[in-house]
C-alpha atoms as a PDB file:
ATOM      1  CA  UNK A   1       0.000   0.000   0.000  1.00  0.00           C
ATOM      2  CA  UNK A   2       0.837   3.536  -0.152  1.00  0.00           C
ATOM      3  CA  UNK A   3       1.887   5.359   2.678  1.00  0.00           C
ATOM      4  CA  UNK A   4      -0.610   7.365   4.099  1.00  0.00           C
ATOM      5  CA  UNK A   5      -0.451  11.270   5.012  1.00  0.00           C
ATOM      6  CA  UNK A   6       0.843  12.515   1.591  1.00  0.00           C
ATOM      7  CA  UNK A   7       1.468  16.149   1.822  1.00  0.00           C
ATOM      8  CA  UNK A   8      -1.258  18.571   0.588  1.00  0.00           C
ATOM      9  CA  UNK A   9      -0.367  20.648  -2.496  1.00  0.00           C
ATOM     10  CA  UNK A  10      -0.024  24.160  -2.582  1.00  0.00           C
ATOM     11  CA  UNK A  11      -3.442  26.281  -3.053  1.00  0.00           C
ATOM     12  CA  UNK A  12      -2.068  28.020  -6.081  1.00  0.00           C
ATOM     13  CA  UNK A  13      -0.191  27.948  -8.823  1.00  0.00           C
ATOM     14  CA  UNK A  14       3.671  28.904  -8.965  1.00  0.00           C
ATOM     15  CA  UNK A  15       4.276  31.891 -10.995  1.00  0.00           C
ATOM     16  CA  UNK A  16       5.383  32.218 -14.369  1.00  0.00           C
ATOM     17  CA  UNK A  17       4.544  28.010 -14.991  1.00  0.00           C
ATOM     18  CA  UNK A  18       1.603  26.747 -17.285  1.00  0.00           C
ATOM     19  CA  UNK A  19      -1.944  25.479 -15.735  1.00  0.00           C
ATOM     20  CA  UNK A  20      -1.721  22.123 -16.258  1.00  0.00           C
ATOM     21  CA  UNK A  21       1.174  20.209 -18.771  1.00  0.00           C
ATOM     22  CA  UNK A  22       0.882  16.969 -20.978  1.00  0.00           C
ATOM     23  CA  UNK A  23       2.977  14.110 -19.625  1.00  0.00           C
ATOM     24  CA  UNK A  24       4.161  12.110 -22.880  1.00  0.00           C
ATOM     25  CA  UNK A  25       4.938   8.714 -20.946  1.00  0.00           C
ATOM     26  CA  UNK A  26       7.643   6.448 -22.294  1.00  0.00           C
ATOM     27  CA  UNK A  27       7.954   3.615 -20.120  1.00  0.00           C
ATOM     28  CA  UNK A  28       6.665   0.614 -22.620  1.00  0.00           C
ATOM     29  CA  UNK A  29       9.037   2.075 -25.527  1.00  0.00           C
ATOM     30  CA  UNK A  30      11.880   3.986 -24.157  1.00  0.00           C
ATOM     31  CA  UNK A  31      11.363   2.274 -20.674  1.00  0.00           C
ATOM     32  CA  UNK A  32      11.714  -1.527 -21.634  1.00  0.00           C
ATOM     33  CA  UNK A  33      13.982  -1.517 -24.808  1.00  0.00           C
ATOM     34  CA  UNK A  34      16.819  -1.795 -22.917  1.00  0.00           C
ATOM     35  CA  UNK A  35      16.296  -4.428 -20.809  1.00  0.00           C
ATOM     36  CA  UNK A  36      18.217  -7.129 -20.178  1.00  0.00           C
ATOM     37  CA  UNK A  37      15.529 -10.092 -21.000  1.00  0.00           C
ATOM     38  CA  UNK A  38      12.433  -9.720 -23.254  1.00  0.00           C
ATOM     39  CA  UNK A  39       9.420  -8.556 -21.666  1.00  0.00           C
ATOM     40  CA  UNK A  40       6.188 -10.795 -22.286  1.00  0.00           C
ATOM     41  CA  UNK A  41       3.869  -9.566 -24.298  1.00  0.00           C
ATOM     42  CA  UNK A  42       0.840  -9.584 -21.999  1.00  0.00           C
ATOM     43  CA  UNK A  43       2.954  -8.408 -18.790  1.00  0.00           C
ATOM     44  CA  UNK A  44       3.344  -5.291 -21.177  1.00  0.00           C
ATOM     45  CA  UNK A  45      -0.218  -5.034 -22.278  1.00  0.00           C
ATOM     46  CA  UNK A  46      -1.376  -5.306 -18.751  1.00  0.00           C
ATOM     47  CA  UNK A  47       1.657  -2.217 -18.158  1.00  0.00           C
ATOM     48  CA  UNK A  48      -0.381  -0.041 -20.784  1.00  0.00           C
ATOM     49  CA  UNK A  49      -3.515  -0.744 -19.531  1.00  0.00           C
ATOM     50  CA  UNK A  50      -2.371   0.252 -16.018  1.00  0.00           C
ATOM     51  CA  UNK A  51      -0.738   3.406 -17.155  1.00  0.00           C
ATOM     52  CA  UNK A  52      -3.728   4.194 -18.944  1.00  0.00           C
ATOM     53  CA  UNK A  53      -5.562   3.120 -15.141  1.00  0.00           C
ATOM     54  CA  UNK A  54      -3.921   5.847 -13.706  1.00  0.00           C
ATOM     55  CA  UNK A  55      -4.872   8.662 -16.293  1.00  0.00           C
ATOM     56  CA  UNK A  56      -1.921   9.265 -18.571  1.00  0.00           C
ATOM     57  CA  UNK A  57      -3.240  10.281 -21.648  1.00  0.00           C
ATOM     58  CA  UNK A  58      -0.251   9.938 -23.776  1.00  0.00           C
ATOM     59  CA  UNK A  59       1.495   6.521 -23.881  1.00  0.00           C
ATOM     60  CA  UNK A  60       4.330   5.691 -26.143  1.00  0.00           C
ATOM     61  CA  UNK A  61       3.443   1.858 -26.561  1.00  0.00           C
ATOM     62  CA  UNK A  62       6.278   0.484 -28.922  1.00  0.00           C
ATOM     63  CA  UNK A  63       8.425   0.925 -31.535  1.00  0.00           C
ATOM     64  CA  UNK A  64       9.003  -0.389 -35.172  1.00  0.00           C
ATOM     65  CA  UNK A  65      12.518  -0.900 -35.285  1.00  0.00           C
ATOM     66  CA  UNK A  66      14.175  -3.828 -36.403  1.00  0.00           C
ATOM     67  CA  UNK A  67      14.068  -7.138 -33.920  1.00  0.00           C
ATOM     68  CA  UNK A  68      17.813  -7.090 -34.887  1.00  0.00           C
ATOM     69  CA  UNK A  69      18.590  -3.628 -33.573  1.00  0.00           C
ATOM     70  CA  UNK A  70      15.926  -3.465 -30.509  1.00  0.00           C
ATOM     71  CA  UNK A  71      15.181  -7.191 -29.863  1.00  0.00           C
ATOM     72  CA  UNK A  72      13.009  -6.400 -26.213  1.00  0.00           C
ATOM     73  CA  UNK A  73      10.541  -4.303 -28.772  1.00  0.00           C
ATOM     74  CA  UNK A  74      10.007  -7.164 -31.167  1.00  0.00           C
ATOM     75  CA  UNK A  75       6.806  -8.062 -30.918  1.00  0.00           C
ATOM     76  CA  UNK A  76       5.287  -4.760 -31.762  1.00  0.00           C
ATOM     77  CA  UNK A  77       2.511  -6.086 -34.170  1.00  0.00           C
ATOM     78  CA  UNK A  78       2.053  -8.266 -31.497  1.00  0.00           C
ATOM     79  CA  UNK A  79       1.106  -6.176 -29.315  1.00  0.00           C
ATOM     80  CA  UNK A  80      -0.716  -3.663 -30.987  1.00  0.00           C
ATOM     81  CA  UNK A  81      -2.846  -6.211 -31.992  1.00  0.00           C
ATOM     82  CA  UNK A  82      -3.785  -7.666 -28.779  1.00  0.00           C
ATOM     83  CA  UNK A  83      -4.175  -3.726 -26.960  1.00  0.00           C
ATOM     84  CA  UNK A  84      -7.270  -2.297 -26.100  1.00  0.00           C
ATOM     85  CA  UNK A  85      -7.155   1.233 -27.110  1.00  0.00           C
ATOM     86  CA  UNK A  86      -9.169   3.772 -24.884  1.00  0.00           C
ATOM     87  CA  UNK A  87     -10.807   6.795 -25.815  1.00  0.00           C
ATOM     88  CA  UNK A  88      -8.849  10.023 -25.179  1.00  0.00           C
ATOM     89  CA  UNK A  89      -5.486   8.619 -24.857  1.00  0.00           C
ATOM     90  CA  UNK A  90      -3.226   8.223 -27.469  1.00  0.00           C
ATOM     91  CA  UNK A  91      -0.583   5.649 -28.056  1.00  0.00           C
ATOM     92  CA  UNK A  92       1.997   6.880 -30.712  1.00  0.00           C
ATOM     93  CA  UNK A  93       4.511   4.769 -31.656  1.00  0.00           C
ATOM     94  CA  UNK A  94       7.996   5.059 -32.586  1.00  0.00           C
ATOM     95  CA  UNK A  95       9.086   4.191 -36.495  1.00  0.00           C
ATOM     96  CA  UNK A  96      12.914   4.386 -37.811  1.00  0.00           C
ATOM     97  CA  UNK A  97      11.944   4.252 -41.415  1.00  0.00           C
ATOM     98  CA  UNK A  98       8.874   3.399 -44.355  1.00  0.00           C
ATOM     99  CA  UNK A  99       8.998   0.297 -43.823  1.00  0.00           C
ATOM    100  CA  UNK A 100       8.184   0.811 -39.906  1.00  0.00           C
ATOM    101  CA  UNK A 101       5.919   3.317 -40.769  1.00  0.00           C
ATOM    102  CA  UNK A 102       4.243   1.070 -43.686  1.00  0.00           C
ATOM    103  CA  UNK A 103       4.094  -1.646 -40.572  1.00  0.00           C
ATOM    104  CA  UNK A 104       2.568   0.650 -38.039  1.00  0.00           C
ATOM    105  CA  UNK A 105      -0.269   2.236 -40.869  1.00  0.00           C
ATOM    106  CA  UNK A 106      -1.323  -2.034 -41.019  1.00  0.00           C
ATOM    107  CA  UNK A 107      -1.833  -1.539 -36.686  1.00  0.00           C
ATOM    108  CA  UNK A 108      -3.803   1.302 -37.672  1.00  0.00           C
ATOM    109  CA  UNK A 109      -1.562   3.753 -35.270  1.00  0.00           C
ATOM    110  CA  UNK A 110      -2.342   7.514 -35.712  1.00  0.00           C
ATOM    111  CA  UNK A 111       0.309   8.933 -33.848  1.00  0.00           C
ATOM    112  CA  UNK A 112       4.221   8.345 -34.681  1.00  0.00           C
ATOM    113  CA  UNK A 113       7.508   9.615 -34.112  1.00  0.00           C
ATOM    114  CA  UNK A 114      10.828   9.740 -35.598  1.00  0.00           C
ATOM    115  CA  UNK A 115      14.238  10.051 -33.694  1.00  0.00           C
ATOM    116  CA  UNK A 116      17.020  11.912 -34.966  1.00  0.00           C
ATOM    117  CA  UNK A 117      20.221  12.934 -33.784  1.00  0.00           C
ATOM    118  CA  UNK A 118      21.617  16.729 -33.186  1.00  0.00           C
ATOM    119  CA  UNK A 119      25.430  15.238 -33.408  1.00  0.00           C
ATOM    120  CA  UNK A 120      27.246  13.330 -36.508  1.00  0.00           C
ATOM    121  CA  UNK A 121      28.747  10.983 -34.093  1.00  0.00           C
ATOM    122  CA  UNK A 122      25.214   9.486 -32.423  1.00  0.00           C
ATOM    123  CA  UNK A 123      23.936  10.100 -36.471  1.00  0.00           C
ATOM    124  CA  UNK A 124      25.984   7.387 -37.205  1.00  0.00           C
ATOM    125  CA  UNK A 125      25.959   4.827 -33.971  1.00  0.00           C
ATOM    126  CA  UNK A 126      22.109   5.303 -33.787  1.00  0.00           C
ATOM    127  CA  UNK A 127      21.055   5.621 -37.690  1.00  0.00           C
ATOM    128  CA  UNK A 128      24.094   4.566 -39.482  1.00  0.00           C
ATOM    129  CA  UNK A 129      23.724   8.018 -41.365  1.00  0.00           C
ATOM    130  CA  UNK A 130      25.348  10.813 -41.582  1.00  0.00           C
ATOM    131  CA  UNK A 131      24.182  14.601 -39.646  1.00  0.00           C
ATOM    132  CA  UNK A 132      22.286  15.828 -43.011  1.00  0.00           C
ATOM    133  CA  UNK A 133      21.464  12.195 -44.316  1.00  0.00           C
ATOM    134  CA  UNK A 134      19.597  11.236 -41.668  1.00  0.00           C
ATOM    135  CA  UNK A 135      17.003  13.831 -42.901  1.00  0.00           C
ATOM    136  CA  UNK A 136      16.582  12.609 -46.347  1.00  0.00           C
ATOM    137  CA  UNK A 137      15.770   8.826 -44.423  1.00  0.00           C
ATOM    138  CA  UNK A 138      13.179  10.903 -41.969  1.00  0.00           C
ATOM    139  CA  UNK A 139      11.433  13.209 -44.949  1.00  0.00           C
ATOM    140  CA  UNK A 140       9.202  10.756 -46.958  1.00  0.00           C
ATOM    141  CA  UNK A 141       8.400   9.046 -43.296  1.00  0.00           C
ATOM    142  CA  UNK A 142       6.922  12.491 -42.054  1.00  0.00           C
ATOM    143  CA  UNK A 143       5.502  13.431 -45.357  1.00  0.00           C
ATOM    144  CA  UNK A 144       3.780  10.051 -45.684  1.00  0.00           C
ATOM    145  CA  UNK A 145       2.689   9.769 -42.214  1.00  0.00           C
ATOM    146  CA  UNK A 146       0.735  13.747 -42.427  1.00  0.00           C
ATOM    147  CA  UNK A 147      -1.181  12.522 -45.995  1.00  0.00           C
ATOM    148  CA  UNK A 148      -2.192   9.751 -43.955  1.00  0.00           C
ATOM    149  CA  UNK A 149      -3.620  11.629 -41.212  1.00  0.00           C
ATOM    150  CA  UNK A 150      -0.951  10.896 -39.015  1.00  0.00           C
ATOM    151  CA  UNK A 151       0.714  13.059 -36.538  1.00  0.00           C
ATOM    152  CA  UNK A 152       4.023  12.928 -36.137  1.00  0.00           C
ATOM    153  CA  UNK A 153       6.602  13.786 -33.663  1.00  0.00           C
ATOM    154  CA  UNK A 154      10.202  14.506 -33.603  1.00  0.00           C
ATOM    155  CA  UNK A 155      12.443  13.389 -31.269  1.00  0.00           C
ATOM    156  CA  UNK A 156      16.218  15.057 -31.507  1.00  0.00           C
ATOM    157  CA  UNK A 157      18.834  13.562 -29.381  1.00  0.00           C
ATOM    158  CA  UNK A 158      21.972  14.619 -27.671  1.00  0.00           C
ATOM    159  CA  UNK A 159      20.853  18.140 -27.297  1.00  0.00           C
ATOM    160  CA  UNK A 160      22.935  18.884 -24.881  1.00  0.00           C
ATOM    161  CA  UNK A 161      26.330  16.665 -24.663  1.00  0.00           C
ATOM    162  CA  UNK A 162      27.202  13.521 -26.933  1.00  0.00           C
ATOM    163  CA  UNK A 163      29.568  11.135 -25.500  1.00  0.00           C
ATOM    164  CA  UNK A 164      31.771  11.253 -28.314  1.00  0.00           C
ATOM    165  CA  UNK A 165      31.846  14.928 -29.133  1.00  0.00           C
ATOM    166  CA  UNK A 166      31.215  16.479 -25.866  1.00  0.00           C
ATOM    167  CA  UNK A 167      28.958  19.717 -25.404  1.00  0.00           C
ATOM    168  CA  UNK A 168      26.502  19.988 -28.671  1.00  0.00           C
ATOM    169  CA  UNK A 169      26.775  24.004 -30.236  1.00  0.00           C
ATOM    170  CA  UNK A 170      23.107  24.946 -29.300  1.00  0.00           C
ATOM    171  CA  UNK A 171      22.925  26.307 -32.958  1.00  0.00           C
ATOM    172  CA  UNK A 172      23.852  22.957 -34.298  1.00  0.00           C
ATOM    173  CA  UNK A 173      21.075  22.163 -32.384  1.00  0.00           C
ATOM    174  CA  UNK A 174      18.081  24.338 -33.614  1.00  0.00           C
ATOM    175  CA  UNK A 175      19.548  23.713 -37.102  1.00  0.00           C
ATOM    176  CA  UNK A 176      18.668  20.167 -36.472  1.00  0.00           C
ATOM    177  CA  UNK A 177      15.394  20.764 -34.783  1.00  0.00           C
ATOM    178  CA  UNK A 178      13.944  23.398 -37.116  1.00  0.00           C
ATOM    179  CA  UNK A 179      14.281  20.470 -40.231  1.00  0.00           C
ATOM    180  CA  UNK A 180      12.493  18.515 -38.265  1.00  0.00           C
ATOM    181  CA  UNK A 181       9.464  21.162 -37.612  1.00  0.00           C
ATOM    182  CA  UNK A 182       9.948  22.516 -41.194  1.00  0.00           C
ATOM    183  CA  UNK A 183       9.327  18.906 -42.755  1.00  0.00           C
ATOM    184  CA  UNK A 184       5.758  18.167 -41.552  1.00  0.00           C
ATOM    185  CA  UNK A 185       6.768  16.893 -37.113  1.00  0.00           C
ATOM    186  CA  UNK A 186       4.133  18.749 -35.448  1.00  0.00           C
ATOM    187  CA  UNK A 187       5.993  18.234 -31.604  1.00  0.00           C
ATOM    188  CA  UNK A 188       9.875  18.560 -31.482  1.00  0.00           C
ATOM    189  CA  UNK A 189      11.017  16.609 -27.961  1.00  0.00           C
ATOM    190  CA  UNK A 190      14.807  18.007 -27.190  1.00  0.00           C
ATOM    191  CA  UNK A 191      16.407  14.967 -25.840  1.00  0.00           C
ATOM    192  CA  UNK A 192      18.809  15.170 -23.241  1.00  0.00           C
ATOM    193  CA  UNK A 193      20.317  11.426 -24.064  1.00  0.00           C
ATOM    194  CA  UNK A 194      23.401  11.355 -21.513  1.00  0.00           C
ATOM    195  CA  UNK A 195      21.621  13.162 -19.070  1.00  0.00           C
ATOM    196  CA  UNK A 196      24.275  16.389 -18.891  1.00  0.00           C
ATOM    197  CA  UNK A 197      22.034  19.171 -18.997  1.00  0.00           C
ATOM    198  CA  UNK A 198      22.123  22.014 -16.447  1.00  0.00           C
ATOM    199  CA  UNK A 199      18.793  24.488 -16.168  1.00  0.00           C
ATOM    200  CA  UNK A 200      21.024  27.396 -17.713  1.00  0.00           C
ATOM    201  CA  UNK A 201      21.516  24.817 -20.383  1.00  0.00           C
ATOM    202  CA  UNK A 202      18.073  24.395 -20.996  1.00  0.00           C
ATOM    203  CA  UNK A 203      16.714  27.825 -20.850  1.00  0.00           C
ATOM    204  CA  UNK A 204      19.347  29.063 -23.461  1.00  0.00           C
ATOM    205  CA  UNK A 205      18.273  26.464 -25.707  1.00  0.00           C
ATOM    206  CA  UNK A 206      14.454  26.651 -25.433  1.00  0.00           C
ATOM    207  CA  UNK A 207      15.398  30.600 -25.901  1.00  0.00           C
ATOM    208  CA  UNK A 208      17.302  30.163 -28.930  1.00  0.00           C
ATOM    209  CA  UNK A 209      14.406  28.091 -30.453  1.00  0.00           C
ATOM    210  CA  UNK A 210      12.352  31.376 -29.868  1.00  0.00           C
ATOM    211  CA  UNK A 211       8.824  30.014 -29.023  1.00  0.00           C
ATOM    212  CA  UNK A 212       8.180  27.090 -27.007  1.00  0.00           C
ATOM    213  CA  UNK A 213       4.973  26.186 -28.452  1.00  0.00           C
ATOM    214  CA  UNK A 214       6.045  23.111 -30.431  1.00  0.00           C
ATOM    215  CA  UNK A 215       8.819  21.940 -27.931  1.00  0.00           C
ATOM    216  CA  UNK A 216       8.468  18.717 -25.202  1.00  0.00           C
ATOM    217  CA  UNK A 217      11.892  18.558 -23.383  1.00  0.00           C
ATOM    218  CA  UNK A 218      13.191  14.234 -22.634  1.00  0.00           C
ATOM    219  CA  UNK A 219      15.837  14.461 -19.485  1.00  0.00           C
ATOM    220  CA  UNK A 220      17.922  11.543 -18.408  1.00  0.00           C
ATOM    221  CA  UNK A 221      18.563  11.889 -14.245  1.00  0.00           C
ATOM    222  CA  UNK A 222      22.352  10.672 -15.438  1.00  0.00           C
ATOM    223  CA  UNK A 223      23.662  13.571 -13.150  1.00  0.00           C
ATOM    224  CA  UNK A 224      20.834  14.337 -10.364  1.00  0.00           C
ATOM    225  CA  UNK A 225      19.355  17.122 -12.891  1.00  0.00           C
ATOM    226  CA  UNK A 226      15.946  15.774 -14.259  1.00  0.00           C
ATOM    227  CA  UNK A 227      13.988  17.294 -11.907  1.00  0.00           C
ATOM    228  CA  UNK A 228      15.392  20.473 -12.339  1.00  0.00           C
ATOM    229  CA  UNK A 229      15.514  20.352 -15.583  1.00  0.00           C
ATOM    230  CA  UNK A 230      12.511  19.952 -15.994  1.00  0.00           C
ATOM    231  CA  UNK A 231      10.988  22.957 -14.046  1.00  0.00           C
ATOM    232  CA  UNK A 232      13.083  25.228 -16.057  1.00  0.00           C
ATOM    233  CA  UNK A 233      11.605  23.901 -18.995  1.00  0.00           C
ATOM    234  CA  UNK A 234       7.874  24.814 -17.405  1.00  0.00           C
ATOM    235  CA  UNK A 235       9.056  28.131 -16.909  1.00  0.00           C
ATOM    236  CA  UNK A 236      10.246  28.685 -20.266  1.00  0.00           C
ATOM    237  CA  UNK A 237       6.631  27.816 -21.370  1.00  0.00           C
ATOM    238  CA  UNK A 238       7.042  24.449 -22.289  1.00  0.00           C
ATOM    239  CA  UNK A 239       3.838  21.804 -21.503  1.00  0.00           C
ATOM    240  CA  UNK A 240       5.124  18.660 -22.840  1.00  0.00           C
ATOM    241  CA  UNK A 241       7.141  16.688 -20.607  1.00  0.00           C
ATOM    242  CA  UNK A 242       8.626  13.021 -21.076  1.00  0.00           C
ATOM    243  CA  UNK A 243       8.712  10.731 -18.848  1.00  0.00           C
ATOM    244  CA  UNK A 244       8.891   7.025 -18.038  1.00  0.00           C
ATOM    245  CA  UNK A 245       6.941   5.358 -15.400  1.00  0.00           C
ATOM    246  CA  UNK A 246       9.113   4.097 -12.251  1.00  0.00           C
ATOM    247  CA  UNK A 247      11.905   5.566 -13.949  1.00  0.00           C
ATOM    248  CA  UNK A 248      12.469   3.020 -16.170  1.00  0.00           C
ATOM    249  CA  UNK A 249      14.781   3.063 -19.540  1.00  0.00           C
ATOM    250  CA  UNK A 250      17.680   3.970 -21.116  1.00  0.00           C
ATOM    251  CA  UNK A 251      19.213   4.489 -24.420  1.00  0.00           C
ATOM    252  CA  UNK A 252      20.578   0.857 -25.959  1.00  0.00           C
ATOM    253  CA  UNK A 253      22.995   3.004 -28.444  1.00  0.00           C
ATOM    254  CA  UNK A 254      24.516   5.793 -25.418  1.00  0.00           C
ATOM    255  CA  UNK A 255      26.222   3.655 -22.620  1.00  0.00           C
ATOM    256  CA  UNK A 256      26.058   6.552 -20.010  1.00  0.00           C
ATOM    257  CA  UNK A 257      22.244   6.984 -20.530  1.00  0.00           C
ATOM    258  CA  UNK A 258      21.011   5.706 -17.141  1.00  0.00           C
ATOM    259  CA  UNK A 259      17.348   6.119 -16.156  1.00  0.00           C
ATOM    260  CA  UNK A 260      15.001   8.817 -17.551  1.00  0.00           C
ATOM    261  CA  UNK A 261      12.978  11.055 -15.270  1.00  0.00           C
ATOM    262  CA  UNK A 262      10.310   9.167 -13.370  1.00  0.00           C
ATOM    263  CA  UNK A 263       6.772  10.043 -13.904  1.00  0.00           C
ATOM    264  CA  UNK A 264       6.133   9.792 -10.232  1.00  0.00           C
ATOM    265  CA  UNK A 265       9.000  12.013  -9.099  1.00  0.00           C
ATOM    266  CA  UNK A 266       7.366  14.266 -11.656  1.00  0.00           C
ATOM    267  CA  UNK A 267       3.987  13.983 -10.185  1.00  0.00           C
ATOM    268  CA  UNK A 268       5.145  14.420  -7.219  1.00  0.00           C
ATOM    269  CA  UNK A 269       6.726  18.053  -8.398  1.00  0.00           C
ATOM    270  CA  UNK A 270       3.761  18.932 -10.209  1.00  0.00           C
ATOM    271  CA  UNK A 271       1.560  18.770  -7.072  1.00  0.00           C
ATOM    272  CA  UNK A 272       3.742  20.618  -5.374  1.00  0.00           C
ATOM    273  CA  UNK A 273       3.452  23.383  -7.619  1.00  0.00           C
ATOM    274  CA  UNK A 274      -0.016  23.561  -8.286  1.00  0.00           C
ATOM    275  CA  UNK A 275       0.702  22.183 -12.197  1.00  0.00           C
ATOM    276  CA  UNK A 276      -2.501  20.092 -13.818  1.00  0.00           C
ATOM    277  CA  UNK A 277      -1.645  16.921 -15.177  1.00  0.00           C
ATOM    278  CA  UNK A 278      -4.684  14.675 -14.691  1.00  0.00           C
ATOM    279  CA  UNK A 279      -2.730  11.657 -13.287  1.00  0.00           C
ATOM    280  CA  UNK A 280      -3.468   9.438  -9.937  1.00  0.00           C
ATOM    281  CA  UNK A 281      -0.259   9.141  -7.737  1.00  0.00           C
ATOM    282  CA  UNK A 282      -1.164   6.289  -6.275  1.00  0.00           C
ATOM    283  CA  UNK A 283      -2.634   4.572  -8.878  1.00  0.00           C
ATOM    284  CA  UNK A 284       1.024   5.487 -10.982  1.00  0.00           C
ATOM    285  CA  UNK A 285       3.265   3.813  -7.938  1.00  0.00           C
ATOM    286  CA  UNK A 286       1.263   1.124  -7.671  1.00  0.00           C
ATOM    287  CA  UNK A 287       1.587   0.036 -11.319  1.00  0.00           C
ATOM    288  CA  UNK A 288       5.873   1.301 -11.284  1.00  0.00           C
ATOM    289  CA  UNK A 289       5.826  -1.326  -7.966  1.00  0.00           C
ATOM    290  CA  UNK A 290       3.757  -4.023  -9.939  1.00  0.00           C
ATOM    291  CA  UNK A 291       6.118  -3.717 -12.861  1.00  0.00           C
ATOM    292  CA  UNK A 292       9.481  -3.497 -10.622  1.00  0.00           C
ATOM    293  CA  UNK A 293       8.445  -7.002  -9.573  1.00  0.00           C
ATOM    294  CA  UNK A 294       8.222  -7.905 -13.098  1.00  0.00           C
ATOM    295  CA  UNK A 295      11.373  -6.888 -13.672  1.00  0.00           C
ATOM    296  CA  UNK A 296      12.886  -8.507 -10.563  1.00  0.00           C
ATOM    297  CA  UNK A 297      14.287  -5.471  -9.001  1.00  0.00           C
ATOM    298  CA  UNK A 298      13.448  -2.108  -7.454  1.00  0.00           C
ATOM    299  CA  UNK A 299      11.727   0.665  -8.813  1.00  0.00           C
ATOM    300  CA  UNK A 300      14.815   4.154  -9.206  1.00  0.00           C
ATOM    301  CA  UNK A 301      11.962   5.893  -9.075  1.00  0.00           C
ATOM    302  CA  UNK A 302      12.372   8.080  -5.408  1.00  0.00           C
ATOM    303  CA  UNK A 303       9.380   8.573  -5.235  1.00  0.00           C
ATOM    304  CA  UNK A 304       7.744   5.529  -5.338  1.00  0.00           C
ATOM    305  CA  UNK A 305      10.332   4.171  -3.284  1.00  0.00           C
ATOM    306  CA  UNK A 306       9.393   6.838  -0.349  1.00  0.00           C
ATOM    307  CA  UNK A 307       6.046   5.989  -0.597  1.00  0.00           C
ATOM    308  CA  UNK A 308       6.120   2.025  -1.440  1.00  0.00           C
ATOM    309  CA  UNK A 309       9.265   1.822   1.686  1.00  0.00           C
END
């Protein structure tokens, strides 16, 4: 059970921070394709369905990658065929290429995304493309996916430090980004893929973007920083955060890409700060605890260790 005597939010808002923010969840993509072991199928159905229990209304389910390159994400037509999709939330899905996106039209998805790379050196590891190349792979996806009726998101890793090259040049950045936007992605999510970011970091770069309205921000706790992070993204006027439940994932291509932020440590913030998100706490660390048995070990997530301890 969860403990009792959780501490009352405040009675208003914080200043200069949105009314209420979307909370993209990643946990069955991001969260599980770097796992060890294969997940079964219906442990991650029954995942979803809890997620969707606890009122997240954005749920990345899976991803159409190549068994080869992601083997824990496999069975995506599996699953997509066996999940019971809700009305009002969404469940986009992640494609590398046509051919994913040619798979994920047959599951009838209607919301994808594509992941790029802001550095040639993760361009390469990741997408075995080039900086510019990778573009020319991404356009016909995006351009495809809108005359479909699809809508499509942009993810854009290493925003803010690659492993290889070190701090990213925040123009190189919004160069990368902006292609992205100007080829059809509706939502541009800056990833923070080793988890280096600093909250100076991040409001220079959401500044240098000049409008926030398209942006979702994806931190990696890597160095303690998620969390703050995070809130200076929400005061920048961003209302699209990622997050995985428990704190579950990783990147399978950046070594030093531990955990991302936890939706619960999240909530938990939110509250705090009198920021809408529509989700139930307890409902949230309940399912993170379920799925931490699952996985055979403990949920990172501090929050649902506080209140599951």
């Amino acid at each position: 059970m969860v403990a009792e005597g959780l501490p009352d939010t405040v009675a208003s808002r914080a200043a200069g921070l949105p009314a209420g923010i979307t909370i993209w969840e990643v946990g069955p993509r991001d969260g599980l394709q770097n796992e060890k072991s294969v997940v079964d199928v219906d442990v991650k159905l029954e995942f979803i369905s809890r997620l969707a229990d606890a009122g997240l209304t954005t749920i990345e389910a899976t991803s159409f990658v190549h068994p080869e390159w992601v083997p824990q994400l496999a069975d995506a037509s599996d699953l997509l065929a066996g999940m019971t999709r809700r009305d009002g939330v969404r469940y986009p899905v992640l494609v590398p290429n046509e051919r994913g996106l040619d798979r994920a039209l047959e599951a009838g998805v209607g919301h994808i995304a594509i992941f790029a790379s802001a550095t040639e050196s993760f361009a390469r590891k990741n997408l075995n493309r080039t900086l510019d190349s990778q573009f020319e792979m991404f356009e016909p996806v995006v351009t495809r996916a809108r005359a479909e009726g699809l809508e499509v998101r942009g993810y854009l890793s290493m925003c803010f430090g690659d492993q290889w090259e070190g701090p990213v040049p925040r123009s190189q950045v919004v160069a990368a980004g902006r292609r992205l936007l100007d080829m059809g992605c509706s939502q541009l999510s800056l990833g923070d893929t080793i988890g280096v970011a600093t909250p100076g970091l991040v409001e220079a770069l959401i500044a240098d973007f000049g409008s926030p309205d398209q942006l979702a921000v994806h931190f990696h706790d890597t160095y303690g920083q998620a969390l703050s992070n995070t809130l200076a993204a929400l005061q920048c006027g961003v209302s699209t955060v990622d997050s995985s439940a428990g704190g579950l994932g990783g990147c399978p291509y950046a070594e030093s890409a531990t955990g991302n932020l936890a939706t619960e440590d999240l909530v938990w913030m939110l509250d705090g700060l009198g920021v809408s998100h529509g989700v139930d706490l307890t409902k949230l660390v309940e399912t993170s605890a379920w799925m931490a048995d699952q996985l055979g070990r403990p949920s990172p997530s501090r929050v649902v260790q506080a209140l599951r301890g």
